[in-house]
N, C-alpha and C. Protein backbone atom coordinates (compact mmCIF):
# COMPACT_ATOMS: atom_id res chain seq x y z
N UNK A 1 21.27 22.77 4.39
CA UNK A 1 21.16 21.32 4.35
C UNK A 1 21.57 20.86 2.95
N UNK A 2 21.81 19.74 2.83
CA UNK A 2 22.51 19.33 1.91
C UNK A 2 21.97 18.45 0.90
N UNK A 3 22.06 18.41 -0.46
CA UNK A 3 21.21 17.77 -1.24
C UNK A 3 20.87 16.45 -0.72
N UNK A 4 21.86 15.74 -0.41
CA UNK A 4 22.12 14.48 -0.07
C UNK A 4 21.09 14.43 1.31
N UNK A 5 20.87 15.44 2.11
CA UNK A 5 20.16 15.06 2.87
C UNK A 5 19.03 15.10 3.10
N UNK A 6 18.92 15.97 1.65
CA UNK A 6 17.22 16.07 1.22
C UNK A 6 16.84 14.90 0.77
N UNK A 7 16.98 14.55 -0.03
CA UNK A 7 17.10 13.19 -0.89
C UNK A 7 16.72 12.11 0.42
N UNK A 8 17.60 11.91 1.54
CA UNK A 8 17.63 11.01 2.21
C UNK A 8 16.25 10.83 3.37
N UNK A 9 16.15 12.58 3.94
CA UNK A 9 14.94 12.88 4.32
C UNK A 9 12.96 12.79 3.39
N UNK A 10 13.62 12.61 2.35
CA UNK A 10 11.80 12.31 1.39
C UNK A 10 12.07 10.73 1.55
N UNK A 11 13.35 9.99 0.90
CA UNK A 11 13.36 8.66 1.09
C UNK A 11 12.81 8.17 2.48
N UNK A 12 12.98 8.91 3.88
CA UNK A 12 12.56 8.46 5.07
C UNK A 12 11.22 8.98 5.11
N UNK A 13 10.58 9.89 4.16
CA UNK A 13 9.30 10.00 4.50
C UNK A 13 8.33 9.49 3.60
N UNK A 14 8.66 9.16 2.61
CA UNK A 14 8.11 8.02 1.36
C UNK A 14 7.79 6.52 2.13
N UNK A 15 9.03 6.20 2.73
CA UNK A 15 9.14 4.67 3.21
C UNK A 15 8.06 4.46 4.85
N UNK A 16 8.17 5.89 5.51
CA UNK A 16 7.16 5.81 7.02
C UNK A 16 5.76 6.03 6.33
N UNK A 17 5.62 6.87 5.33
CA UNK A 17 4.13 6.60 4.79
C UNK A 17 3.53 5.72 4.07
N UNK A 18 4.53 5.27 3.16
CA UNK A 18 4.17 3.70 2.80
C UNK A 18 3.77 2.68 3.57
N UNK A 19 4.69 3.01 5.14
CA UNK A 19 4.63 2.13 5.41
C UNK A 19 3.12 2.04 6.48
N UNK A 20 3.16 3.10 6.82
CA UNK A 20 1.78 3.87 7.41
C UNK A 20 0.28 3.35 7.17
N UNK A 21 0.62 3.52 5.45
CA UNK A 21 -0.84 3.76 4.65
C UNK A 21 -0.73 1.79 4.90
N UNK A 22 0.20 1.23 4.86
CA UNK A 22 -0.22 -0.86 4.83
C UNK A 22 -0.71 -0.70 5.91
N UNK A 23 -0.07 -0.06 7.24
CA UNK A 23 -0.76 -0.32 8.76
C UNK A 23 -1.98 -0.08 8.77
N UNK A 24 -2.12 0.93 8.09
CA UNK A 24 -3.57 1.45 8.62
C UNK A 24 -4.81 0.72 7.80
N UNK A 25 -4.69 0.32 6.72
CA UNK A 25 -5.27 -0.41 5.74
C UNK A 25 -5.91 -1.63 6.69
N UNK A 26 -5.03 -2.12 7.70
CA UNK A 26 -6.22 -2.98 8.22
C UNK A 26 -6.30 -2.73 10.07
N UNK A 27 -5.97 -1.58 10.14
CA UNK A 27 -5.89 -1.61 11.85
C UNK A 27 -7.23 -0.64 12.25
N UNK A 28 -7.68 -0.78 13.47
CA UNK A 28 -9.01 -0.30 13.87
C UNK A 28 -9.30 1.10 13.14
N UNK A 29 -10.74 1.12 13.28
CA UNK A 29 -10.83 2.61 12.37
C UNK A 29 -10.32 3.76 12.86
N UNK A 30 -10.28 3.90 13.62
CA UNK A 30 -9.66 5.09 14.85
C UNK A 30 -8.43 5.09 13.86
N UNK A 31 -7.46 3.86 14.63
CA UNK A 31 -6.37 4.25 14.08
C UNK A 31 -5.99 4.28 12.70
N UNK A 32 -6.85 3.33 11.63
CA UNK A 32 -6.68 3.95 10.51
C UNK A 32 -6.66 4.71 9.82
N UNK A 33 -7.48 5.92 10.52
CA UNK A 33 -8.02 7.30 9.84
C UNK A 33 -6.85 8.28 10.32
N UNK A 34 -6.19 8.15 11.56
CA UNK A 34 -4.62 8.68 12.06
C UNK A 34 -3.48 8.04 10.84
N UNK A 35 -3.57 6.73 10.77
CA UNK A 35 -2.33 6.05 10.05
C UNK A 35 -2.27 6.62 8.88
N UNK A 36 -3.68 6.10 8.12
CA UNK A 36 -3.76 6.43 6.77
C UNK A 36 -3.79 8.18 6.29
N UNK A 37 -4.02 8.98 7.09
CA UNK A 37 -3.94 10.15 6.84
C UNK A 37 -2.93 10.44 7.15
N UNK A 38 -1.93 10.12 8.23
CA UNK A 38 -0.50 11.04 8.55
C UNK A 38 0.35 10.22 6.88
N UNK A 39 0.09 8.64 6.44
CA UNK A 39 0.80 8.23 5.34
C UNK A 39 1.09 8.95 4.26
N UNK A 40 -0.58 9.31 4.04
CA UNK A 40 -0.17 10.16 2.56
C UNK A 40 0.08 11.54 2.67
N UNK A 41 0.31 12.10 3.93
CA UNK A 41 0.89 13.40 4.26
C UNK A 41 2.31 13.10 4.49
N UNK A 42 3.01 11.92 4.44
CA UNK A 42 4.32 11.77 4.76
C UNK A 42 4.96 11.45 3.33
N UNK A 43 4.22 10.82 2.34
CA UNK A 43 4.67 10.64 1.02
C UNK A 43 4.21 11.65 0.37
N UNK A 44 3.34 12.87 0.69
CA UNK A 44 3.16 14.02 -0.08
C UNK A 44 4.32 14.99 0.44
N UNK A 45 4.45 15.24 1.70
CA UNK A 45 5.68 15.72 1.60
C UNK A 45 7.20 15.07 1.18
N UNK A 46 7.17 14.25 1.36
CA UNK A 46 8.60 13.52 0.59
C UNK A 46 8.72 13.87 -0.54
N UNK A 47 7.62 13.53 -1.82
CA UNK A 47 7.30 14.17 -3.07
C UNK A 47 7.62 15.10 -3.34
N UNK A 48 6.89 16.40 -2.98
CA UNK A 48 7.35 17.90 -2.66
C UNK A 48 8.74 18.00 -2.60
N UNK A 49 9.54 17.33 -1.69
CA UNK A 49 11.05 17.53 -1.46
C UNK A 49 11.63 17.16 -1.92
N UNK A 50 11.41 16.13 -2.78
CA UNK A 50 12.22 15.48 -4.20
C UNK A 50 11.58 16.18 -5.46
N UNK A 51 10.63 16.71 -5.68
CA UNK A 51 10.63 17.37 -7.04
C UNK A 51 10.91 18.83 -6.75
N UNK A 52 10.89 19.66 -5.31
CA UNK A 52 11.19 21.29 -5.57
C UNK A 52 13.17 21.46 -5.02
N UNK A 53 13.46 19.96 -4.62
CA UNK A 53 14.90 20.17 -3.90
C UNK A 53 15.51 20.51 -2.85
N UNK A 54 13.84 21.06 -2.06
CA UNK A 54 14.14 21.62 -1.11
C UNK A 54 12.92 21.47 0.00
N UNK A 55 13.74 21.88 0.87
CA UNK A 55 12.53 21.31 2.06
C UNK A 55 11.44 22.25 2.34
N UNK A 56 10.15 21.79 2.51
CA UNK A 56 8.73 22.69 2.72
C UNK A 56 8.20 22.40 4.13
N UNK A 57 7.89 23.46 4.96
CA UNK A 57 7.12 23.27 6.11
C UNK A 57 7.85 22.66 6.86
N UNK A 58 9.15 22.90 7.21
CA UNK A 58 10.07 22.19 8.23
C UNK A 58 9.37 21.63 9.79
N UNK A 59 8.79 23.16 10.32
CA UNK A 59 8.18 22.88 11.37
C UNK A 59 6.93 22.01 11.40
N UNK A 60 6.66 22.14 10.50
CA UNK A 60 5.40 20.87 10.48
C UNK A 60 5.93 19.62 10.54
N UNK A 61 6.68 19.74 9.40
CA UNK A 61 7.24 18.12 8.92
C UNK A 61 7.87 17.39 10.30
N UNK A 62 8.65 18.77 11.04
CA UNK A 62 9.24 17.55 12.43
C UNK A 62 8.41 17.36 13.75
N UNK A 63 7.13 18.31 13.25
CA UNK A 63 5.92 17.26 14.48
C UNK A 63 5.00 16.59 14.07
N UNK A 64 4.94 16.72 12.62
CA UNK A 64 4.33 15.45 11.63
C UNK A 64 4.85 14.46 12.19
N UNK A 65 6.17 14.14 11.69
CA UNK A 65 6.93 12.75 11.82
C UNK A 65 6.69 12.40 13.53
N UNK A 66 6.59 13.23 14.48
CA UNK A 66 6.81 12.62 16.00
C UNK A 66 5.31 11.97 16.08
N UNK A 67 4.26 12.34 15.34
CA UNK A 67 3.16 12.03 15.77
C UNK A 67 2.37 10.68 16.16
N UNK A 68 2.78 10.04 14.29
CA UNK A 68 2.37 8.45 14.39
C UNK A 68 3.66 7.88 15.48
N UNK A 69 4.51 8.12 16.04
CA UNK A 69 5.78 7.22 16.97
C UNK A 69 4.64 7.67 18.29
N UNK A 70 3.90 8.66 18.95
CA UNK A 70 3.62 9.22 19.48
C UNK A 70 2.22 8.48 19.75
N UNK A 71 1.54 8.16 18.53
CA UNK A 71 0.44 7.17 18.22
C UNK A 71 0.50 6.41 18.79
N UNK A 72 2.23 5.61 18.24
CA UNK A 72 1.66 4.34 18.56
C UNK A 72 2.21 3.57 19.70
N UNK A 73 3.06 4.56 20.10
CA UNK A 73 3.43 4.47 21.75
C UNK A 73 2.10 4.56 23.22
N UNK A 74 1.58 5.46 22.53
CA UNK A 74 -0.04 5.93 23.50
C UNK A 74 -0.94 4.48 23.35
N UNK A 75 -1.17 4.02 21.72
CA UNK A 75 -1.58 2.64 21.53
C UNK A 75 -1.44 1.72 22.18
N UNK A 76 0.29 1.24 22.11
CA UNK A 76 0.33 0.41 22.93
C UNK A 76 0.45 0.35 24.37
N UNK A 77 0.63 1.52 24.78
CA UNK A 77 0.66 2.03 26.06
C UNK A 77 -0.44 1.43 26.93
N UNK A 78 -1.62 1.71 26.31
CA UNK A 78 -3.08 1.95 26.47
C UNK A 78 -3.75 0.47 26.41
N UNK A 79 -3.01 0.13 25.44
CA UNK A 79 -3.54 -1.39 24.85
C UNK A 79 -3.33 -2.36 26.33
N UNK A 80 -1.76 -2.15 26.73
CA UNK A 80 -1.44 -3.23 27.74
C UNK A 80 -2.11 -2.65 29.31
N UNK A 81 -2.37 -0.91 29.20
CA UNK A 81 -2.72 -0.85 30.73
C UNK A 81 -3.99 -1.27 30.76
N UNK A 82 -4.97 -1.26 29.78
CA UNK A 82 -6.41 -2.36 29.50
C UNK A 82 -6.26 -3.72 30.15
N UNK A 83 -4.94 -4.34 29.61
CA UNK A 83 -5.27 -5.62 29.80
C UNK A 83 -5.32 -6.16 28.49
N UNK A 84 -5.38 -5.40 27.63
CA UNK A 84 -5.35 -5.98 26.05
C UNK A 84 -3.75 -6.46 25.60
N UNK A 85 -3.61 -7.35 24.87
CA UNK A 85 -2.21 -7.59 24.43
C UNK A 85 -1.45 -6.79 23.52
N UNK A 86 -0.86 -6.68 23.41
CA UNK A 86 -0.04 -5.49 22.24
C UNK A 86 -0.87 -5.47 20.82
N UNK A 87 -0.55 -7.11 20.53
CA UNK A 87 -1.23 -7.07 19.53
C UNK A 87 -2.56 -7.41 18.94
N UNK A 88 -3.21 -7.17 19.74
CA UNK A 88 -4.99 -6.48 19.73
C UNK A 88 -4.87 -5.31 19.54
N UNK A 89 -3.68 -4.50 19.39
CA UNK A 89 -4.15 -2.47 18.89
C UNK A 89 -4.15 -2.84 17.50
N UNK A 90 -4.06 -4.14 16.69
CA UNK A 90 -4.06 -3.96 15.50
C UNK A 90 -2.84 -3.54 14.45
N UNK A 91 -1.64 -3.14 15.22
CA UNK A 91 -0.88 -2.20 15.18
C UNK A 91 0.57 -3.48 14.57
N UNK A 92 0.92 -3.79 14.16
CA UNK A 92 2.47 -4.81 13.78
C UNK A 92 3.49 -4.24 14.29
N UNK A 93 4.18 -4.83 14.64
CA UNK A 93 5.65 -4.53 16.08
C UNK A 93 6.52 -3.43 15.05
N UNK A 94 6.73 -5.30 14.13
CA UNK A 94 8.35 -4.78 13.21
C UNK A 94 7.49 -3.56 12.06
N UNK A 95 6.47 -3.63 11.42
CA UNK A 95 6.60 -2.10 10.57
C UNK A 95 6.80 -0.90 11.50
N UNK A 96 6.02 -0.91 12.60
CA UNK A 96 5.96 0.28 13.14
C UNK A 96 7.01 1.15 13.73
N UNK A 97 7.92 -0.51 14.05
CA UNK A 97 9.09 0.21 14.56
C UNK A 97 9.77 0.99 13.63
N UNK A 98 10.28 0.22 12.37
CA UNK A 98 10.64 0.86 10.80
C UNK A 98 10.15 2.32 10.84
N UNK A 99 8.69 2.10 11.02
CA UNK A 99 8.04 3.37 10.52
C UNK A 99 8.69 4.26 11.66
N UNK A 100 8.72 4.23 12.64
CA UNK A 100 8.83 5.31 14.08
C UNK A 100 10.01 5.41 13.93
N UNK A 101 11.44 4.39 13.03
CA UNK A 101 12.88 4.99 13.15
C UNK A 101 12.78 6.03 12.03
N UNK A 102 11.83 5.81 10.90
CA UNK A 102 11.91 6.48 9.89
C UNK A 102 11.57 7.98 10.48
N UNK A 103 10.49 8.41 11.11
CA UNK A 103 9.78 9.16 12.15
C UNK A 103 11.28 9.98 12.71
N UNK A 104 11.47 9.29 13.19
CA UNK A 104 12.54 10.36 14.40
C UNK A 104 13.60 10.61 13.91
N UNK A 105 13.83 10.06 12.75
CA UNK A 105 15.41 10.29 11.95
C UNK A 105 14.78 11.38 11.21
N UNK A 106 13.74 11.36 10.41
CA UNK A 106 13.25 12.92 9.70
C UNK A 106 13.38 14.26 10.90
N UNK A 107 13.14 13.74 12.05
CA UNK A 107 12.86 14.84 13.43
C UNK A 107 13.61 15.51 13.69
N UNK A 108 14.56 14.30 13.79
CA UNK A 108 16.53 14.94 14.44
C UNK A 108 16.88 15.23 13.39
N UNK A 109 16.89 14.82 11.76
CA UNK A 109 17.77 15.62 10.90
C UNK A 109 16.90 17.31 10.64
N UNK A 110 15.74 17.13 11.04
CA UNK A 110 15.23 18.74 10.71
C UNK A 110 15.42 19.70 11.76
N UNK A 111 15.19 19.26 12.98
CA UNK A 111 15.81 19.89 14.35
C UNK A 111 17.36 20.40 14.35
N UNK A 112 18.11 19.06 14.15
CA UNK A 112 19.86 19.84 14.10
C UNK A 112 19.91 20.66 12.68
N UNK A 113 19.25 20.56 11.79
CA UNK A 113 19.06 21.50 10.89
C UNK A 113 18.80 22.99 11.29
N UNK A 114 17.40 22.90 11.91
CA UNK A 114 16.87 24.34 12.06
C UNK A 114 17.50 24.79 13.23
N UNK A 115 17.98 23.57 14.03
CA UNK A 115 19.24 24.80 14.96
C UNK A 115 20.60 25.47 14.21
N UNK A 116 21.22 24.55 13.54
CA UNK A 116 22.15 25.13 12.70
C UNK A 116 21.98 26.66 11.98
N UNK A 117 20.97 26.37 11.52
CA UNK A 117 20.48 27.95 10.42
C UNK A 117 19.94 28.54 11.87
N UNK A 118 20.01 28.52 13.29
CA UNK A 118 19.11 29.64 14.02
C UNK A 118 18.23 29.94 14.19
N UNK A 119 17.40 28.87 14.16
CA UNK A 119 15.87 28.75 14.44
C UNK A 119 15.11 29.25 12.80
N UNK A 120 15.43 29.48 11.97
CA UNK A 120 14.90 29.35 10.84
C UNK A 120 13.65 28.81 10.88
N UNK A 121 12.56 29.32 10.48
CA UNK A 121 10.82 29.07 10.34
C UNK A 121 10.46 27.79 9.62
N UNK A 122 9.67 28.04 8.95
CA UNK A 122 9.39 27.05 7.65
C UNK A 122 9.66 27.30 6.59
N UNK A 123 10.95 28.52 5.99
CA UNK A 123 11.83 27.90 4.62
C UNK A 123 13.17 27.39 5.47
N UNK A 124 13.66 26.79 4.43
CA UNK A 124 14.40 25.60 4.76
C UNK A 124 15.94 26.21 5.54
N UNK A 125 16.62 25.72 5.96
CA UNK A 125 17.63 26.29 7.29
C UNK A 125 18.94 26.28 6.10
N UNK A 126 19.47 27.21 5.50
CA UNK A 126 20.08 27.73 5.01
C UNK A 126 19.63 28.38 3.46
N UNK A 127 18.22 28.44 3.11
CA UNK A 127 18.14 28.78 2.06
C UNK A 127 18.50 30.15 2.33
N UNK A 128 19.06 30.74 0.81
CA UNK A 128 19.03 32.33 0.43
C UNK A 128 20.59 32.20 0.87
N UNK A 129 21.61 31.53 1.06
CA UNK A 129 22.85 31.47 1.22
C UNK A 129 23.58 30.35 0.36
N UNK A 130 24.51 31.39 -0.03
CA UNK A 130 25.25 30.23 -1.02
C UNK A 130 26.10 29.24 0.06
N UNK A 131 25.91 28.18 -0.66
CA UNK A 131 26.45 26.75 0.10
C UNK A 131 27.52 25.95 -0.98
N UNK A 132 28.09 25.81 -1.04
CA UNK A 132 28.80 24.87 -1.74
C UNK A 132 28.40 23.32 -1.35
N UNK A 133 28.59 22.76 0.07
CA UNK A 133 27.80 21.17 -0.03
C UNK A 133 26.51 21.24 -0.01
N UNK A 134 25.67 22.29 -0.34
CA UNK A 134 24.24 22.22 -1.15
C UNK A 134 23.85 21.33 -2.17
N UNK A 135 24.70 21.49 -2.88
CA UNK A 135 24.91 21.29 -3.86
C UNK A 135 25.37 20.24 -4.59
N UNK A 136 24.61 19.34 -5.71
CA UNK A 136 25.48 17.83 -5.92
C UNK A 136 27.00 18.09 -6.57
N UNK A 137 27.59 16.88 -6.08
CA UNK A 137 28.95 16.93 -6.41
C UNK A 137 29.07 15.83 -7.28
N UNK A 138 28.32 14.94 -8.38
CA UNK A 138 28.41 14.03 -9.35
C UNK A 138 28.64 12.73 -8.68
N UNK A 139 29.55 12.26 -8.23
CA UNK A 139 30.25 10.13 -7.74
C UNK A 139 29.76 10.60 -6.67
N UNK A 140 29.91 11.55 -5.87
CA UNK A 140 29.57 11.47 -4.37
C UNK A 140 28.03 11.55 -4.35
N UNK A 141 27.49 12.33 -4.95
CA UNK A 141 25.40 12.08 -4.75
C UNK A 141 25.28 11.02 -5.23
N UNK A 142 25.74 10.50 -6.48
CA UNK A 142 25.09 9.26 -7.07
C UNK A 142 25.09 7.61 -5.89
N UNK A 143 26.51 7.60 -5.13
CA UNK A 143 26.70 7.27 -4.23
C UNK A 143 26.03 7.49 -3.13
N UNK A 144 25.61 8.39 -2.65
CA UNK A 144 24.83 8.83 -1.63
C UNK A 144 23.16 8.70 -1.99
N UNK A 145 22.45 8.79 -3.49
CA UNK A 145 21.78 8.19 -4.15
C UNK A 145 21.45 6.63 -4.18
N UNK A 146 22.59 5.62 -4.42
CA UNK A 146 22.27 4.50 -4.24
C UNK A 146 22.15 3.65 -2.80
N UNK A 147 22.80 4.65 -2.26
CA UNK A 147 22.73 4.11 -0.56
C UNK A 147 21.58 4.28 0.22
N UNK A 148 21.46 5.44 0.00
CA UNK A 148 19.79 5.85 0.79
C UNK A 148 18.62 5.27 0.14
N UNK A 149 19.09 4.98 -1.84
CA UNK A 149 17.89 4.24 -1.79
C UNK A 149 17.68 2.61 -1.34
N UNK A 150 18.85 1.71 -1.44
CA UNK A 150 19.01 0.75 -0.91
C UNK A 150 19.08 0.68 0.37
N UNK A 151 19.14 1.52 1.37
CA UNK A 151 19.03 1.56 3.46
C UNK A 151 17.40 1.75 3.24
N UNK A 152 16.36 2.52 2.90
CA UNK A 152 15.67 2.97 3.09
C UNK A 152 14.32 1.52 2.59
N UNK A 153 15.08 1.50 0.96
CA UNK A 153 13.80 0.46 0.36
C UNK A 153 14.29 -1.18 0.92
N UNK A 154 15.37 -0.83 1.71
CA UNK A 154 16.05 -2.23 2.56
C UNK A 154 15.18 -2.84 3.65
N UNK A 155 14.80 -1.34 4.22
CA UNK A 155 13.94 -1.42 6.10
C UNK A 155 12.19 -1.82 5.44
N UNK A 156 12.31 -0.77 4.35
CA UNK A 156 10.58 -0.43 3.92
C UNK A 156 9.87 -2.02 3.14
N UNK A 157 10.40 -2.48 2.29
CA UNK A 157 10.31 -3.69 2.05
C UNK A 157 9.61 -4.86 2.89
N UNK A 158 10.72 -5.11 3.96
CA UNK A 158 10.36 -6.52 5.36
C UNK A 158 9.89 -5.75 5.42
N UNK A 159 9.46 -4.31 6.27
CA UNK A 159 8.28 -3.80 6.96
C UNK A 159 7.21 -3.72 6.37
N UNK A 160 7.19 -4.14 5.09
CA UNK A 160 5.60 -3.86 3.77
C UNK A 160 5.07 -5.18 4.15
N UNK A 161 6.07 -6.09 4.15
CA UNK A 161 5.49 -7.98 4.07
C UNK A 161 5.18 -7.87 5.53
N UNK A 162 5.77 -7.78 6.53
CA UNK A 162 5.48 -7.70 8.11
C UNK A 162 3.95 -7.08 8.33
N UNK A 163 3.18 -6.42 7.12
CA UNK A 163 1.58 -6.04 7.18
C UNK A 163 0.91 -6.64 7.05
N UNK A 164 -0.43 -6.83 7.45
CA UNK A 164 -1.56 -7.38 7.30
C UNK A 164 -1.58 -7.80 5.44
N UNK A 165 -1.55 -6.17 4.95
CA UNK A 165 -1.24 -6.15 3.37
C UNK A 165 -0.54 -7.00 2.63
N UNK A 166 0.58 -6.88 3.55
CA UNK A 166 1.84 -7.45 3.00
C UNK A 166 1.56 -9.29 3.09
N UNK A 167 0.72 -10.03 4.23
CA UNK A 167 0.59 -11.56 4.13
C UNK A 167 -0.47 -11.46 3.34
N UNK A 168 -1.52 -10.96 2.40
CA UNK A 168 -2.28 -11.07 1.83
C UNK A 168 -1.92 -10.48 -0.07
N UNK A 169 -0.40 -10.44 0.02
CA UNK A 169 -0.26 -10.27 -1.24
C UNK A 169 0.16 -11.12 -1.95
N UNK A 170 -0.15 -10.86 -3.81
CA UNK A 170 0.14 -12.41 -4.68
C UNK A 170 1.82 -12.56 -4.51
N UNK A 171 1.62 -13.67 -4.72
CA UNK A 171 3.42 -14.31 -4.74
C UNK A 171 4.10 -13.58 -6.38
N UNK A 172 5.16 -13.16 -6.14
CA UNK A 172 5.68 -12.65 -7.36
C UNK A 172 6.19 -13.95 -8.10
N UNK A 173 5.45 -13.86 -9.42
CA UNK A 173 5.63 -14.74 -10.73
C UNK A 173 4.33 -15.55 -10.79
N UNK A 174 3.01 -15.53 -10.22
CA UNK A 174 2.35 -15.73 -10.03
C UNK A 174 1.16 -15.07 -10.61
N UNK A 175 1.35 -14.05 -10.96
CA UNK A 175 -0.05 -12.81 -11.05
C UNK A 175 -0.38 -13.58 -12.35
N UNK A 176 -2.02 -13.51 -12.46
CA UNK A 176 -2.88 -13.47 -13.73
C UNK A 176 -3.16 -15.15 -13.80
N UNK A 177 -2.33 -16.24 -13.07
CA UNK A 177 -1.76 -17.75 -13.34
C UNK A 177 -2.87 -18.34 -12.51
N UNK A 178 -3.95 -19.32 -12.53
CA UNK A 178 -4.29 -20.12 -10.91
C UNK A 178 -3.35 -20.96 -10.68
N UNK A 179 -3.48 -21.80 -9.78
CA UNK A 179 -2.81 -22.05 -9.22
C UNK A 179 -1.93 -23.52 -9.87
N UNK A 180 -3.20 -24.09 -10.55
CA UNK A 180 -3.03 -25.44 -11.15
C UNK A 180 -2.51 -25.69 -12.44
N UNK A 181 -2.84 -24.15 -12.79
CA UNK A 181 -2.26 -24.40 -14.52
C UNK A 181 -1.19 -23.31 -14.80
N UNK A 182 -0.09 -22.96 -13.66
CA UNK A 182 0.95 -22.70 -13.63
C UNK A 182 1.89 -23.86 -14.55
N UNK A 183 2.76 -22.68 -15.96
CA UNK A 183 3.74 -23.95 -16.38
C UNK A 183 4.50 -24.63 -15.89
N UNK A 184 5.08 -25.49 -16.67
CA UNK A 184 6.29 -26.44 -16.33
C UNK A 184 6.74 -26.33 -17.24
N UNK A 185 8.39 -26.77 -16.95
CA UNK A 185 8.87 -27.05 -17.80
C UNK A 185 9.93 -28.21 -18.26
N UNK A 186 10.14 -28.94 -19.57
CA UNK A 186 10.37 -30.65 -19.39
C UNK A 186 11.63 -29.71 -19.22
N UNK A 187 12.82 -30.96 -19.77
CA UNK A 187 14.44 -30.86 -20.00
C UNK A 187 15.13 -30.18 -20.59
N UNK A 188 14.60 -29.95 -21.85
CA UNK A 188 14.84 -29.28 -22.89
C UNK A 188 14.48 -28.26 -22.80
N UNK A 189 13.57 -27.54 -21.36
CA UNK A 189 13.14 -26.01 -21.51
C UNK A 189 12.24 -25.68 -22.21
N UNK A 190 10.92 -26.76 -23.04
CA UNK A 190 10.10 -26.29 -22.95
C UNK A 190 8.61 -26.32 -22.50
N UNK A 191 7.83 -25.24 -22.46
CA UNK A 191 7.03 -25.48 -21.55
C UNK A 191 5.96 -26.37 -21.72
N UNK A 192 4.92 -26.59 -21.02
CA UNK A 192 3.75 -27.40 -21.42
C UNK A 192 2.70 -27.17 -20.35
């Protein structure tokens, strides 16, 4: 696997646990104790794979990621054969979806991975072989660097504000200010 797709795979598991840990922060306890625990197991492994370079616990990581999509499909599943409305599971449409593409794109890139290397365990599906696109190639990662982080913190973002969290946070330029004795400023630019 390829640097670039390591990189791209922690970015997708940073952004589903981020986005995880806002869901769960205010959704029933049940499911918060699922949300909030698969979150910081999805940004601890992302971590791991951006500071060792390489991927840990493959097989975990791709039934990790199916789990919360798996969640919250059963959720709402469950929610509407009740009679309950979708959104009585507590659960937000647009993060989850974010979160569940983030989910199945970690799945399928570790799956066509570990078929590639031949069923390879849990070290990573070509380690111990020299690779040449392993390996960064300078304009092309940095490129592949700014893209994944801009696709990734693109989806994770609207899906942070789309939280419970996210309508209960301060307005940026705002922090530390009330509300009334926010400056102004005259013509001349200065304040009062």
């Amino acid at each position: 696997m390829t640097s670039i797709s390591r990189l791209w795979l922690a970015f997708a598991a940073m952004g589903a646990g981020t986005i995880h840990l806002a869901v769960g922060a205010s959704a029933p306890v049940l499911l918060a104790i699922v949300l909030v625990g698969f979150g910081a197991a999805e940004l601890g492994w992302g971590v791991v794979t951006l500071v060792r370079g390489r991927l840990v616990a493959t097989d975990l990581a791709l039934f990790g990621a199916l789990i919360p999509v798996f969640v919250w499909g059963a959720t709402a599943t469950l929610g509407s054969g009740f009679g309950l409305p979708t959104g009585a599971t507590g659960l937000p449409l647009f993060p989850m979806v974010v979160a569940s593409l983030f989910g199945l794109f970690i799945a399928a890139a570790l799956a066509i991975g570990r078929r590639a290397a031949g069923g390879a365990g849990t070290a990573e599906p070509g380690a111990g072989r020299p690779n040449a696109a392993a390996s960064p190639q300078g304009w092309r990662f940095l490129v592949a660097l700014t893209i994944g982080g801009l696709l990734f913190s693109g989806l994770t973002t609207p899906a942070l504000a789309a939280t419970e969290a996210g309508a209960h946070a301060v307005a940026h330029g705002s922090h530390g200010l009330p509300a009334s004795t926010s400056p102004t400023l005259d013509p001349t630019g200065h304040q009062h």
